[in-house]
PDB file of N, CA and C in Angstrom:
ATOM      1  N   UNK A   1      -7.971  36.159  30.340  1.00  0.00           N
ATOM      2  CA  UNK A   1      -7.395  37.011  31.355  1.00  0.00           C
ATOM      3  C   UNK A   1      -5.914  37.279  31.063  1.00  0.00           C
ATOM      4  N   UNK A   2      -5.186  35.847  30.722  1.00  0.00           N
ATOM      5  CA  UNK A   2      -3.614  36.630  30.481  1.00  0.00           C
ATOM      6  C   UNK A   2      -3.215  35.771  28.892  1.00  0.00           C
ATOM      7  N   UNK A   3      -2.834  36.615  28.501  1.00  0.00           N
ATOM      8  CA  UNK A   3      -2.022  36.044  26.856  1.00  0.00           C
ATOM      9  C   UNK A   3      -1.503  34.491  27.490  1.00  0.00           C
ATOM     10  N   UNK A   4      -1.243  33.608  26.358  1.00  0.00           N
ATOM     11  CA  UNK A   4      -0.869  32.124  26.543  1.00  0.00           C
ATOM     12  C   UNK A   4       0.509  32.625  26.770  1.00  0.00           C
ATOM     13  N   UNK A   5       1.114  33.436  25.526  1.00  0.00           N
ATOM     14  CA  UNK A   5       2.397  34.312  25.906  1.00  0.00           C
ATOM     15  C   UNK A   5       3.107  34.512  26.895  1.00  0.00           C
ATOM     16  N   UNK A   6       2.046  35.351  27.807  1.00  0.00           N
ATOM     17  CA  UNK A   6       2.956  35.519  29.365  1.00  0.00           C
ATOM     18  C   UNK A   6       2.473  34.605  30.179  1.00  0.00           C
ATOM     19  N   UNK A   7       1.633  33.495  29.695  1.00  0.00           N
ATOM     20  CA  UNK A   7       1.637  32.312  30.961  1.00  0.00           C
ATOM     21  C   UNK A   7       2.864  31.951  30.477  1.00  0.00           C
ATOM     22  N   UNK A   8       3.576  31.517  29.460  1.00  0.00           N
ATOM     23  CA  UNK A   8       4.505  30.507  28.762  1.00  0.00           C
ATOM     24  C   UNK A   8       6.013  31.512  29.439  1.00  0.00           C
ATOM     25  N   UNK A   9       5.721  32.996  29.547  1.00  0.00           N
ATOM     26  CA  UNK A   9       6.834  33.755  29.604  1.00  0.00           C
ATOM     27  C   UNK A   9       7.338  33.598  31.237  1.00  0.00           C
ATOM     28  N   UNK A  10       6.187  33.042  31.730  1.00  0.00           N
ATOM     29  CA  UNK A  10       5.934  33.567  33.616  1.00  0.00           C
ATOM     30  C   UNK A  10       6.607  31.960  33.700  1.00  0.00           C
ATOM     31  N   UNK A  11       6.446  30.784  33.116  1.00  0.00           N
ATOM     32  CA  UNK A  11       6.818  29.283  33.217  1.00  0.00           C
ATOM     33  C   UNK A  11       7.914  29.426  33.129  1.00  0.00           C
ATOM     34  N   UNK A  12       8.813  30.050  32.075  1.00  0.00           N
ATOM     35  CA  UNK A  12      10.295  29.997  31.622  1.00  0.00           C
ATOM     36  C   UNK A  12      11.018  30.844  32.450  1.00  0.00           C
ATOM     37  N   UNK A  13      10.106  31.928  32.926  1.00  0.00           N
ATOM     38  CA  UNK A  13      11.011  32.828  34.499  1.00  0.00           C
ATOM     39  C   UNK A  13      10.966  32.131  35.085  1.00  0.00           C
ATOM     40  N   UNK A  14      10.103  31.518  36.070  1.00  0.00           N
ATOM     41  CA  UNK A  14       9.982  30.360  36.687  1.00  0.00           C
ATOM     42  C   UNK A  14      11.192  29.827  36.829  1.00  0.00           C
ATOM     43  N   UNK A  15      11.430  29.235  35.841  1.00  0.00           N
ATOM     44  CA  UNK A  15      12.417  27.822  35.538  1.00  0.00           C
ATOM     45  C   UNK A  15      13.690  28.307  35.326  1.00  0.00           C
ATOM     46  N   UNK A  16      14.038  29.552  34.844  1.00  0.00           N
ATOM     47  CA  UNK A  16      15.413  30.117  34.818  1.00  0.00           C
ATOM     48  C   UNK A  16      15.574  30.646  35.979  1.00  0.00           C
ATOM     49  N   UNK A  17      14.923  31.352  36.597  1.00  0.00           N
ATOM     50  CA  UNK A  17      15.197  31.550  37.996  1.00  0.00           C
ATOM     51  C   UNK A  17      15.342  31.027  39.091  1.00  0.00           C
ATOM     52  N   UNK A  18      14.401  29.641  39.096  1.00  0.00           N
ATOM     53  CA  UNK A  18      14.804  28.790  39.783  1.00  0.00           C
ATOM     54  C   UNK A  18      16.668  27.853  39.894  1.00  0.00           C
ATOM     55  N   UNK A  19      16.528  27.550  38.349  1.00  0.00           N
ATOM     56  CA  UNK A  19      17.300  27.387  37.833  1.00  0.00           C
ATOM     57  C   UNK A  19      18.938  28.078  38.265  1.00  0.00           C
ATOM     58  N   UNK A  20      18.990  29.911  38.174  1.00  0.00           N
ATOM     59  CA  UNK A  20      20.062  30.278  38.436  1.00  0.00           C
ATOM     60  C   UNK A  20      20.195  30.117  39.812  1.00  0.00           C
ATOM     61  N   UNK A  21      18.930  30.121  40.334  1.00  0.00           N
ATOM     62  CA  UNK A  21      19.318  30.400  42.075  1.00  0.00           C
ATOM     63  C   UNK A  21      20.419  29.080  42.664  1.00  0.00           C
ATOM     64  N   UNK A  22      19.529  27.951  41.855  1.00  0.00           N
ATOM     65  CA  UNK A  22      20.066  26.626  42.471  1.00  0.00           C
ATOM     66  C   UNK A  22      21.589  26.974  42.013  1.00  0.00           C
ATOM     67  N   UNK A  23      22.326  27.425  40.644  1.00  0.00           N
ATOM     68  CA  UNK A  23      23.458  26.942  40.513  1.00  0.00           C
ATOM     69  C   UNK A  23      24.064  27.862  40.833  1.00  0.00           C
ATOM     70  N   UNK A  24      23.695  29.262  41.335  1.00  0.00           N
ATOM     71  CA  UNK A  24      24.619  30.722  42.089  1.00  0.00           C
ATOM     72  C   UNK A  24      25.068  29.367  43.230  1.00  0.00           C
ATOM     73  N   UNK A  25      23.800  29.276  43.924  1.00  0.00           N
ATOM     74  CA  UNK A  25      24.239  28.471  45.714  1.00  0.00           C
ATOM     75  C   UNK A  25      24.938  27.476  45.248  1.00  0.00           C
ATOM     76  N   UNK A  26      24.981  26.625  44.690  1.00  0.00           N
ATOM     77  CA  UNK A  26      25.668  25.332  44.262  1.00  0.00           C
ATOM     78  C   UNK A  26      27.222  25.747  44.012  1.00  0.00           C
ATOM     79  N   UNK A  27      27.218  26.868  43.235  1.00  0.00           N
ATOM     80  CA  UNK A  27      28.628  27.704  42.505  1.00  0.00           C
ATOM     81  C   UNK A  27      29.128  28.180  43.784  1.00  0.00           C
ATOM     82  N   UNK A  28      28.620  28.767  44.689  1.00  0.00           N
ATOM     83  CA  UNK A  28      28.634  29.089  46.078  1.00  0.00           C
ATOM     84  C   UNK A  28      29.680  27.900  46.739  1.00  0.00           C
ATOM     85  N   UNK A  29      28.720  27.872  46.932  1.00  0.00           N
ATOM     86  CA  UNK A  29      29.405  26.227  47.857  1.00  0.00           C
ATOM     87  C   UNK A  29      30.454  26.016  47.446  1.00  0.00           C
ATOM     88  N   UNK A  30      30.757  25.564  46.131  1.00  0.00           N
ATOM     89  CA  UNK A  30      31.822  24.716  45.742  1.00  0.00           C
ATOM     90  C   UNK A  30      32.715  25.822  45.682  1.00  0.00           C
ATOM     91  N   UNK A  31      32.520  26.719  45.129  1.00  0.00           N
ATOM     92  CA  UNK A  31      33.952  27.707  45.143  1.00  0.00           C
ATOM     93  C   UNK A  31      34.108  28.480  46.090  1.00  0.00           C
ATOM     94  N   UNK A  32      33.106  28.892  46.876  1.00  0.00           N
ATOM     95  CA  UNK A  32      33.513  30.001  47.834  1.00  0.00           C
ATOM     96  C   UNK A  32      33.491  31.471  47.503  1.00  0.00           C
ATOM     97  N   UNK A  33      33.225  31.844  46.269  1.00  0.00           N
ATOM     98  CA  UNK A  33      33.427  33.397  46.040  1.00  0.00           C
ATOM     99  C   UNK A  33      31.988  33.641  45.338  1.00  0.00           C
ATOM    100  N   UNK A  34      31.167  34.558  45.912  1.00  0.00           N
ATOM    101  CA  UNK A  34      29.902  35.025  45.275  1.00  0.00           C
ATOM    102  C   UNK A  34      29.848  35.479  44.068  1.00  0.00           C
ATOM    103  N   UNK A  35      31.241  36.426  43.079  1.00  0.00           N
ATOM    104  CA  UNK A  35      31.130  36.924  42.238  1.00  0.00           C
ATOM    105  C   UNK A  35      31.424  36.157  41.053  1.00  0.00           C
ATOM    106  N   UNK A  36      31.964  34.987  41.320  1.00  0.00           N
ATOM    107  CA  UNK A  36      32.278  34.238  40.553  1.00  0.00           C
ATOM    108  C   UNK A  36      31.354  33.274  40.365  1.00  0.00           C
ATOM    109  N   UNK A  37      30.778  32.488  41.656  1.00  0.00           N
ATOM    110  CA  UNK A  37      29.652  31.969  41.399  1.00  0.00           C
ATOM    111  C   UNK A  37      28.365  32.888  40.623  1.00  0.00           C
ATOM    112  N   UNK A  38      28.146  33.444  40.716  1.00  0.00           N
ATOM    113  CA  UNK A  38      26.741  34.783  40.169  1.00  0.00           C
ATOM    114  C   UNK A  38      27.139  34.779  38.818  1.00  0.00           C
ATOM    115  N   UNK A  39      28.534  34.935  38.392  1.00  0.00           N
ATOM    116  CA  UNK A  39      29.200  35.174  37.277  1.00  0.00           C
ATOM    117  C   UNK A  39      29.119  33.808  35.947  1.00  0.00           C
ATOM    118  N   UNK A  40      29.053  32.617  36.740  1.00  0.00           N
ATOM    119  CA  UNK A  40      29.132  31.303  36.066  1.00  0.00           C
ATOM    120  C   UNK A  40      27.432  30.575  35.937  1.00  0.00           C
ATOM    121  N   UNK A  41      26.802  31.117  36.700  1.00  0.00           N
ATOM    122  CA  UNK A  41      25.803  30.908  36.849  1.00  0.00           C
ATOM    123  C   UNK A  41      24.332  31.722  36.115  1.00  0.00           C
ATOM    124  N   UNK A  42      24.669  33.336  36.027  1.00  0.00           N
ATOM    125  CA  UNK A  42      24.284  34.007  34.622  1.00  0.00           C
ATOM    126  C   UNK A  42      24.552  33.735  33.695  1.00  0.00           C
ATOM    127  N   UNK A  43      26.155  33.787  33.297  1.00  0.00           N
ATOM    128  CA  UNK A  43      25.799  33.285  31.914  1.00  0.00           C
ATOM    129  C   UNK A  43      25.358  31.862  31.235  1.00  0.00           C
ATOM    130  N   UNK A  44      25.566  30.655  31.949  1.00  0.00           N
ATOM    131  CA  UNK A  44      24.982  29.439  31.727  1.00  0.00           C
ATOM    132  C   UNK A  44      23.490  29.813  31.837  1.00  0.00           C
ATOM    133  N   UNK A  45      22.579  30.099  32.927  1.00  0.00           N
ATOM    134  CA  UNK A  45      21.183  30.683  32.511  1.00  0.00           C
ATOM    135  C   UNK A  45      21.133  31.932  30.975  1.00  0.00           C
ATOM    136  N   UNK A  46      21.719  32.288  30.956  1.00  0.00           N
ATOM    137  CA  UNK A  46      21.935  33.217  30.290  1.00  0.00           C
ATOM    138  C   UNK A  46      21.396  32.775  28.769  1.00  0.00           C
ATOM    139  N   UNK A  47      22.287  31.650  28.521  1.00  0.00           N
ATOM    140  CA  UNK A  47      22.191  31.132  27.381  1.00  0.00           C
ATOM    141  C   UNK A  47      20.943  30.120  26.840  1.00  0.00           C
ATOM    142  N   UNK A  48      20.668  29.369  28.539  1.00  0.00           N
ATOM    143  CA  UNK A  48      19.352  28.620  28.250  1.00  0.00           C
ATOM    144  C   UNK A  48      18.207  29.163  27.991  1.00  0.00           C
ATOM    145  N   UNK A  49      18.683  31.037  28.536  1.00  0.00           N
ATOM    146  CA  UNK A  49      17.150  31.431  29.229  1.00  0.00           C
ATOM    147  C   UNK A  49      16.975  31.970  27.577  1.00  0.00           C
ATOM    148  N   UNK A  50      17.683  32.623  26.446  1.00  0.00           N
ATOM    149  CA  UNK A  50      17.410  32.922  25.213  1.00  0.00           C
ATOM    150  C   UNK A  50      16.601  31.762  24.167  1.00  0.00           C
ATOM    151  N   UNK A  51      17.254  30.592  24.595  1.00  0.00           N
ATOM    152  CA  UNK A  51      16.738  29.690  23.421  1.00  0.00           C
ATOM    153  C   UNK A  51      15.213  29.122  24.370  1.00  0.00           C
ATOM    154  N   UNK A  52      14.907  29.331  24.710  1.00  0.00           N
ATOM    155  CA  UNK A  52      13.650  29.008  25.732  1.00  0.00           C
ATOM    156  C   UNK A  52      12.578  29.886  25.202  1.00  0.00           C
ATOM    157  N   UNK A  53      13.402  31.543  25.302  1.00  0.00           N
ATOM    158  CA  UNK A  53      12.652  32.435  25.312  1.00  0.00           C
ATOM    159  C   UNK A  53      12.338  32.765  23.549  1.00  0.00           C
ATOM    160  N   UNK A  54      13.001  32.473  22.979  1.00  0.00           N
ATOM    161  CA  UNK A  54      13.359  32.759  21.497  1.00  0.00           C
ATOM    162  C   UNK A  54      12.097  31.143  20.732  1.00  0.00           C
ATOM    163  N   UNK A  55      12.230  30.195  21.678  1.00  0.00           N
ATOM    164  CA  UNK A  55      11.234  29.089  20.737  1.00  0.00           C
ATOM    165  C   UNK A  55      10.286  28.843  21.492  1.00  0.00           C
ATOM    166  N   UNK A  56      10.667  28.968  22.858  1.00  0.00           N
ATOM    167  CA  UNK A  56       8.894  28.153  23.708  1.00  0.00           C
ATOM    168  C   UNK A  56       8.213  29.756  23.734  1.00  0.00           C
ATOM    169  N   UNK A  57       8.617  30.940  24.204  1.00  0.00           N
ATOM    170  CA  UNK A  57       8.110  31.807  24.543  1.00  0.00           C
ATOM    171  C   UNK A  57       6.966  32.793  23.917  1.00  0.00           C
ATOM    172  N   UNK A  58       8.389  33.284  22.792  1.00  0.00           N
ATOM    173  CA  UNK A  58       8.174  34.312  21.867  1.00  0.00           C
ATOM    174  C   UNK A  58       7.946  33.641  20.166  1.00  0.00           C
ATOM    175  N   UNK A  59       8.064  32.809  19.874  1.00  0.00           N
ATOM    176  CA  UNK A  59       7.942  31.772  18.587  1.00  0.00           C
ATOM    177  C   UNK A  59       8.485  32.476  18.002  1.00  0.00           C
ATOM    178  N   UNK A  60       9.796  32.513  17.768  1.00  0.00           N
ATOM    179  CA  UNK A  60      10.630  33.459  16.647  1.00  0.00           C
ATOM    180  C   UNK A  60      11.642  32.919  15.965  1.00  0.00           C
ATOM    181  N   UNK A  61      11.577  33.013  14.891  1.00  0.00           N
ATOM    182  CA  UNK A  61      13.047  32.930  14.309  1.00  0.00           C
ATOM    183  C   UNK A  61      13.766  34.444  14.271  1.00  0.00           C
ATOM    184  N   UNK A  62      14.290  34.460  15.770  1.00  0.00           N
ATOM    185  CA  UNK A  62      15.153  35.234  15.225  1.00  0.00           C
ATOM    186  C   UNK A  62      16.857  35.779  14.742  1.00  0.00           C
ATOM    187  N   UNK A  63      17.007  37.108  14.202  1.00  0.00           N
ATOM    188  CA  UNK A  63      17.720  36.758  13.566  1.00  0.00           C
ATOM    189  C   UNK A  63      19.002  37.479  14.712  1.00  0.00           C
ATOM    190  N   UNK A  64      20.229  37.237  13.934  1.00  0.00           N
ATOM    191  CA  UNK A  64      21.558  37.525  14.821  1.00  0.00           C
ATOM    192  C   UNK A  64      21.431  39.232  15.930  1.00  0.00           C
ATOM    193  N   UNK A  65      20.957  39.790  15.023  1.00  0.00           N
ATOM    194  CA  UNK A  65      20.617  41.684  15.636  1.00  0.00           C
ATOM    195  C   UNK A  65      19.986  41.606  17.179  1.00  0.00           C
ATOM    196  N   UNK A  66      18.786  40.371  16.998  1.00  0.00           N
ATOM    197  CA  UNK A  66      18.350  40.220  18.274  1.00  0.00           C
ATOM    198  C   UNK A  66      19.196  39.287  19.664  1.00  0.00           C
ATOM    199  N   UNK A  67      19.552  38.230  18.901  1.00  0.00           N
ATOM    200  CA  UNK A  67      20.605  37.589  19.756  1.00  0.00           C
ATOM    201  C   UNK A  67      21.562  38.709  20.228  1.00  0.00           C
ATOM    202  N   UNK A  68      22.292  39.482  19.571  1.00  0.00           N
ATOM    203  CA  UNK A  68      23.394  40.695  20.204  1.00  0.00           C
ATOM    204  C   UNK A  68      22.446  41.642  21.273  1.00  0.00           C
ATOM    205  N   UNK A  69      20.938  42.009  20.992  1.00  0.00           N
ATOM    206  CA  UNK A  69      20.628  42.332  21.998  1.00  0.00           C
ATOM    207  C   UNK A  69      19.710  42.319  23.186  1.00  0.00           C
ATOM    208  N   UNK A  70      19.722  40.943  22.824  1.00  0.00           N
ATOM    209  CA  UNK A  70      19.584  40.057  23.965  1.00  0.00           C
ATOM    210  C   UNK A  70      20.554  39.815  25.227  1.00  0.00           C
ATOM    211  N   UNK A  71      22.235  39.664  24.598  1.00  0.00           N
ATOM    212  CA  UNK A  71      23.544  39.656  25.312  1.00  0.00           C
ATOM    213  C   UNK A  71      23.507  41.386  25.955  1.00  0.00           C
ATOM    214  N   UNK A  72      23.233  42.284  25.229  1.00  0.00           N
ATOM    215  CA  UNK A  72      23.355  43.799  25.680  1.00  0.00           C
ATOM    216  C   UNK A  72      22.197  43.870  26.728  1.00  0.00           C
ATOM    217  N   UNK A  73      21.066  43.213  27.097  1.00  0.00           N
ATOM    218  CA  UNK A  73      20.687  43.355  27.918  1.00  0.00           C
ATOM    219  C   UNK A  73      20.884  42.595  29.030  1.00  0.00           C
ATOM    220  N   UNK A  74      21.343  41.626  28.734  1.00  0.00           N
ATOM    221  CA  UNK A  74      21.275  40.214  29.951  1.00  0.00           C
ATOM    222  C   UNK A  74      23.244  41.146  30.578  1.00  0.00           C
ATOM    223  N   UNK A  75      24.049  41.474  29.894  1.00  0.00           N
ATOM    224  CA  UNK A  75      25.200  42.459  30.228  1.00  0.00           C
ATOM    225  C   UNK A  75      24.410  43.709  31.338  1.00  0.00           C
ATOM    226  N   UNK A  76      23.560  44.133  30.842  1.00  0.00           N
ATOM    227  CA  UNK A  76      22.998  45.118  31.857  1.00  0.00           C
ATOM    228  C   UNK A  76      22.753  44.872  32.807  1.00  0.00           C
ATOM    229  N   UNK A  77      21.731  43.568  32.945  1.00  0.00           N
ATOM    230  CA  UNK A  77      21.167  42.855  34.194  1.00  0.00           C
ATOM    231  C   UNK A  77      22.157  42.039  34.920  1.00  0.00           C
ATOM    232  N   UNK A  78      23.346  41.635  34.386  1.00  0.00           N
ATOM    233  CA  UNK A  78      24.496  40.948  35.099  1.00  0.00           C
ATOM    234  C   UNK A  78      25.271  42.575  35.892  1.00  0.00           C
ATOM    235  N   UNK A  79      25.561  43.013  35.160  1.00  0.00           N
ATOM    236  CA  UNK A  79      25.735  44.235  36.024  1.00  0.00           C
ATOM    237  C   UNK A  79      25.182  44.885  37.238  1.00  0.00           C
ATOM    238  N   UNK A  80      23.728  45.022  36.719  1.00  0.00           N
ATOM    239  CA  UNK A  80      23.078  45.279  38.204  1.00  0.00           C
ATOM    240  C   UNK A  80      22.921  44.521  39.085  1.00  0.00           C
ATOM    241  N   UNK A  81      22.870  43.000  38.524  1.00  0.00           N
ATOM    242  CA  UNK A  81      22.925  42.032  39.689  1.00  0.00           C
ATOM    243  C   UNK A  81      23.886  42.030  40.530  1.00  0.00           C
ATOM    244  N   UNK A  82      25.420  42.583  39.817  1.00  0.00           N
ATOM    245  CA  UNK A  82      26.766  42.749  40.493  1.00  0.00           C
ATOM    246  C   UNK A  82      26.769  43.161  41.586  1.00  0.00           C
ATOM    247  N   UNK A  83      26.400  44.638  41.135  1.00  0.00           N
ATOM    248  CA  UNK A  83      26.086  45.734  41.798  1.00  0.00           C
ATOM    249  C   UNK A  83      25.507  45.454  43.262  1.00  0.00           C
ATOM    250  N   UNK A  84      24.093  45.163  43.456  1.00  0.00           N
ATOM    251  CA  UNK A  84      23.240  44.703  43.983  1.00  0.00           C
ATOM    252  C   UNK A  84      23.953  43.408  45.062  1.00  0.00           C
ATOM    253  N   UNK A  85      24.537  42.667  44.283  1.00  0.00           N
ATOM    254  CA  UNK A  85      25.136  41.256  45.054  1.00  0.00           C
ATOM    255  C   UNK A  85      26.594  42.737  46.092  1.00  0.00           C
ATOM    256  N   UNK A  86      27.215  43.243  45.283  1.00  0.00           N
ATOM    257  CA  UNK A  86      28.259  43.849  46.272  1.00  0.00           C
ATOM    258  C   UNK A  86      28.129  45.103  47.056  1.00  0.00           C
ATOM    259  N   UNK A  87      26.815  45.058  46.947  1.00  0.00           N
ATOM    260  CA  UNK A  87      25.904  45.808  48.275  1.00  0.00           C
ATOM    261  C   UNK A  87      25.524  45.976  49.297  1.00  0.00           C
ATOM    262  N   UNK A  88      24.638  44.695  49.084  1.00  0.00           N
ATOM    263  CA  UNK A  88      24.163  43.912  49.933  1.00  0.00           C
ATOM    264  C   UNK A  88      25.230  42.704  50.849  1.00  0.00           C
ATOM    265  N   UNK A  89      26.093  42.390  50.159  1.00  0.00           N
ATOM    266  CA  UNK A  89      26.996  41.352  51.405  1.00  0.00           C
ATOM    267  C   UNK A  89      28.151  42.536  51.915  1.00  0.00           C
ATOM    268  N   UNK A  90      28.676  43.372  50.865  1.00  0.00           N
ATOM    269  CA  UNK A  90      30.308  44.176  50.964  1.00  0.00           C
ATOM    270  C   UNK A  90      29.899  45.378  52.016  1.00  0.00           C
ATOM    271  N   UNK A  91      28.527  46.212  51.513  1.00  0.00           N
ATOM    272  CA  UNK A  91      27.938  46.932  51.978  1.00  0.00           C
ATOM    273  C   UNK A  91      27.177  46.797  53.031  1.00  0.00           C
ATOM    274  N   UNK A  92      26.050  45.716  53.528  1.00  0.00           N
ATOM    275  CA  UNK A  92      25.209  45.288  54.157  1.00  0.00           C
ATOM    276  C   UNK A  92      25.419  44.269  54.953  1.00  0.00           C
ATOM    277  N   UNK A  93      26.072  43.743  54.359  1.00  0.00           N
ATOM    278  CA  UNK A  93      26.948  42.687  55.499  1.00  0.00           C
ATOM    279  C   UNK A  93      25.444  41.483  55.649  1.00  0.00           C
ATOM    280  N   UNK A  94      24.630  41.419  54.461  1.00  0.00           N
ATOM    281  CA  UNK A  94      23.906  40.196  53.981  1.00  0.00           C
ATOM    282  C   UNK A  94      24.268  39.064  53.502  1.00  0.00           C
ATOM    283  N   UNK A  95      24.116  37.986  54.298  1.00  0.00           N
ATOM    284  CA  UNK A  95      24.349  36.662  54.107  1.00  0.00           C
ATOM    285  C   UNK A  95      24.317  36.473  52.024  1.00  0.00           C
ATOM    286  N   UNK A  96      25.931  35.564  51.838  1.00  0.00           N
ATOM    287  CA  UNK A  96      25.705  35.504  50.150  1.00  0.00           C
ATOM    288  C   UNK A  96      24.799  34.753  49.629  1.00  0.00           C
ATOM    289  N   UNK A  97      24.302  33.651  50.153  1.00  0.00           N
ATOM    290  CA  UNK A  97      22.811  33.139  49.957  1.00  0.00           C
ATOM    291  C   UNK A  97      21.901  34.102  49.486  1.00  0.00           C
ATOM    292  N   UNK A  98      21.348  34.831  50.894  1.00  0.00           N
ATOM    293  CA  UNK A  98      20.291  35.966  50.992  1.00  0.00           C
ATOM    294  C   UNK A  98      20.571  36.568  50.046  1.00  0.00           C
ATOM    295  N   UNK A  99      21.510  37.314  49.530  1.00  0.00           N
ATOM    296  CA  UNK A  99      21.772  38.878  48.775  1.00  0.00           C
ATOM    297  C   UNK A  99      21.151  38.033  47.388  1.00  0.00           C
ATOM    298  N   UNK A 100      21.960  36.842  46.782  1.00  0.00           N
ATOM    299  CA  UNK A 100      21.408  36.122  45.911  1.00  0.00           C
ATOM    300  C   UNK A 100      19.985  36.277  45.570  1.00  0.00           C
ATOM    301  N   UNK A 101      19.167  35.785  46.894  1.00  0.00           N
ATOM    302  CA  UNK A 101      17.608  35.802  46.723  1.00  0.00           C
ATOM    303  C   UNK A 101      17.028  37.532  46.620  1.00  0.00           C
ATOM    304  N   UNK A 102      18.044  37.768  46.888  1.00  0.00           N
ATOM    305  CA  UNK A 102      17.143  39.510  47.516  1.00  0.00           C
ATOM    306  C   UNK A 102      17.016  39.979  45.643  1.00  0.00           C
ATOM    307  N   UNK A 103      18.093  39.695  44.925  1.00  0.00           N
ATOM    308  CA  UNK A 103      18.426  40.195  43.695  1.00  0.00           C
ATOM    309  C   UNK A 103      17.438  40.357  42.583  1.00  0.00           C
ATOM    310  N   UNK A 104      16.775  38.816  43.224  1.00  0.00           N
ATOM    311  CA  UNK A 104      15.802  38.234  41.923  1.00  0.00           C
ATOM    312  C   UNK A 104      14.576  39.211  41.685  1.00  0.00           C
ATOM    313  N   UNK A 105      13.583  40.066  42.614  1.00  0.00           N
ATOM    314  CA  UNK A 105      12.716  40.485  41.956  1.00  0.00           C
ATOM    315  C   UNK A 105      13.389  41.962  40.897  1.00  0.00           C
ATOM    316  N   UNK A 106      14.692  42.219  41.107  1.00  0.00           N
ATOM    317  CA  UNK A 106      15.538  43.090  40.306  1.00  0.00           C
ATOM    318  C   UNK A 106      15.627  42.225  38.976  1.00  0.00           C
ATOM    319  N   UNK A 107      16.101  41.532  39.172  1.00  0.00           N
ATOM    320  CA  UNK A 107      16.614  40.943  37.641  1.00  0.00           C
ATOM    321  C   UNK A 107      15.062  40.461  37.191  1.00  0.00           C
ATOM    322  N   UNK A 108      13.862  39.916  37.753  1.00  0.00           N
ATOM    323  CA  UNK A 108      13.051  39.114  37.410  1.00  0.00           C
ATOM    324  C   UNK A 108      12.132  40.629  36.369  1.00  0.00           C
ATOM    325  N   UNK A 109      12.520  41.950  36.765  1.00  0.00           N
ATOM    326  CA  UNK A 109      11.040  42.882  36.418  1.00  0.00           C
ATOM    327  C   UNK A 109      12.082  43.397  35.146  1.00  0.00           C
ATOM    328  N   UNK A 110      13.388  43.618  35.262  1.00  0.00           N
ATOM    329  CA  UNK A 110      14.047  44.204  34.268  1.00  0.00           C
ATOM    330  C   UNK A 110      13.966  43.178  32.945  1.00  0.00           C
ATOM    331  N   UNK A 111      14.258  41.967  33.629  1.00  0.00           N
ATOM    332  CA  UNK A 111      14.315  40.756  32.357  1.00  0.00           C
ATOM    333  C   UNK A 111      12.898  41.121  31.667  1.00  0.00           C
ATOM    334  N   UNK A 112      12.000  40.760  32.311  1.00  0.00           N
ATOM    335  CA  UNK A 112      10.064  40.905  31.638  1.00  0.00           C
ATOM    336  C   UNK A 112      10.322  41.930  30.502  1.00  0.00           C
ATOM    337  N   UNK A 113      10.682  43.009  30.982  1.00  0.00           N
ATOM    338  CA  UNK A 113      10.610  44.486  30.443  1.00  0.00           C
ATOM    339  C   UNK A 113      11.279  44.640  29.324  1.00  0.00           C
ATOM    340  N   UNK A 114      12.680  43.997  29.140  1.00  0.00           N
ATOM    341  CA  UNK A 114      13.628  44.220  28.203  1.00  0.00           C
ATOM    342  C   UNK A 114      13.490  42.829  27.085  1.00  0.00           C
ATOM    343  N   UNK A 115      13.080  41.806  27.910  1.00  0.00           N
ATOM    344  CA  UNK A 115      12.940  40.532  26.694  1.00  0.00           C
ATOM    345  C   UNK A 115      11.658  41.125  26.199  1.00  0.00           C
ATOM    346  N   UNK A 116      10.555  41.919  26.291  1.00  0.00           N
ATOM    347  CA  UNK A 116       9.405  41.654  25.741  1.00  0.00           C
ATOM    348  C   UNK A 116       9.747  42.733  24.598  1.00  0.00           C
ATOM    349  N   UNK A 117      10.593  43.718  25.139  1.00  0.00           N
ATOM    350  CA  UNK A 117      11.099  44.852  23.778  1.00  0.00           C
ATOM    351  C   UNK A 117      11.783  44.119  22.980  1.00  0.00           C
ATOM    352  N   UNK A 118      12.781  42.964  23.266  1.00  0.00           N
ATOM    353  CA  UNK A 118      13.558  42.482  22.204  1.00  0.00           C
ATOM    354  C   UNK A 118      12.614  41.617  21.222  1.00  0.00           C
ATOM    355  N   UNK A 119      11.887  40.690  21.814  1.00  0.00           N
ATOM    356  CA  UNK A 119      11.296  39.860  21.047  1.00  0.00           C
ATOM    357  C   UNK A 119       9.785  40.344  20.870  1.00  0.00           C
ATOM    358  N   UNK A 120       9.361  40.972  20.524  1.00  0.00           N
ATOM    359  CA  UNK A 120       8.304  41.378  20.084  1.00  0.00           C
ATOM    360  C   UNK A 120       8.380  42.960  19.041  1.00  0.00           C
ATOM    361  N   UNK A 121       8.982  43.339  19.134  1.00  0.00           N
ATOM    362  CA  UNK A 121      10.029  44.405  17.869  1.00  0.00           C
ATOM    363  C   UNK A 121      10.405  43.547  16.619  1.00  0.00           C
TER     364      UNK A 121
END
C-alpha cells in the first residue's frame, strides 16, 4: 500500500516536527520573542531534519549541489513560516503558541513536496 520510503519519510516528519514544535515553545518561553524562537528552532531542525532525510529516508550519498538545495528550500519554507507566524499573531492577533501549530500543515506539505524533488533527482 505505501513505499517503506514514505513510511520512513512520514516517521522522520513525525519526529522533526514534533521536534521543532517542542523547541519553537521551549525558545518561546525562554526568550520571549516568536521570531527568534521560530528562527533558532528551524535551523537546528533544519540541520537534523537533512541528515535523517539524506541516510534514514532517502539512502543517499549525496553530494554538496543537493545539500545547497536542500538549504534553498528549507530558506523558502523558513520564510513562509515567517510570513505565516507574522500573520497570524501581528495580523490575527493568534496566540504565539497557536500560530506555531497553525504553521505546520504549511511547512509539513511544502517540505514532502520539495525534499522528494531534491532527493530523488
Amino acid at each position: 500500500m505505501f513505499s517503506s520510503q514514505f513510511i520512513r519519510y512520514v516517521v522522520v516528519g513525525v519526529y522533526n516536527t514534533a521536534l521543532g514544535y517542542l523547541l519553537y515553545s521551549f525558545l518561546l518561553f525562554i526568550l520571549d520573542n516568536y521570531t527568534l524562537a521560530y528562527f533558532i528552532a528551524y535551523l537546528l531542525v533544519s540541520i537534523k531534519s537533512y541528515l535523517l532525510y539524506k541516510k534514514y529516508v532517502f539512502k543517499t550519498t549525496s553530494k554538496e549541489s543537493k545539500y545547497l538545495l536542500f538549504g534553498l528550500g528549507h530558506l523558502i519554507q523558513y520564510l513562509m513560516g515567517t510570513i505565516l507566524l507574522l500573520l497570524f499573531v501581528g495580523g490575527l492577533g493568534v496566540d504565539e503558541y497557536l500560530a506555531g501549530f497553525y504553521i505546520l500543515p504549511f511547512s509539513v506539505l511544502f517540505s514532502f513536496i520539495y525534499n522528494r524533488f531534491i532527493f530523488t533527482k
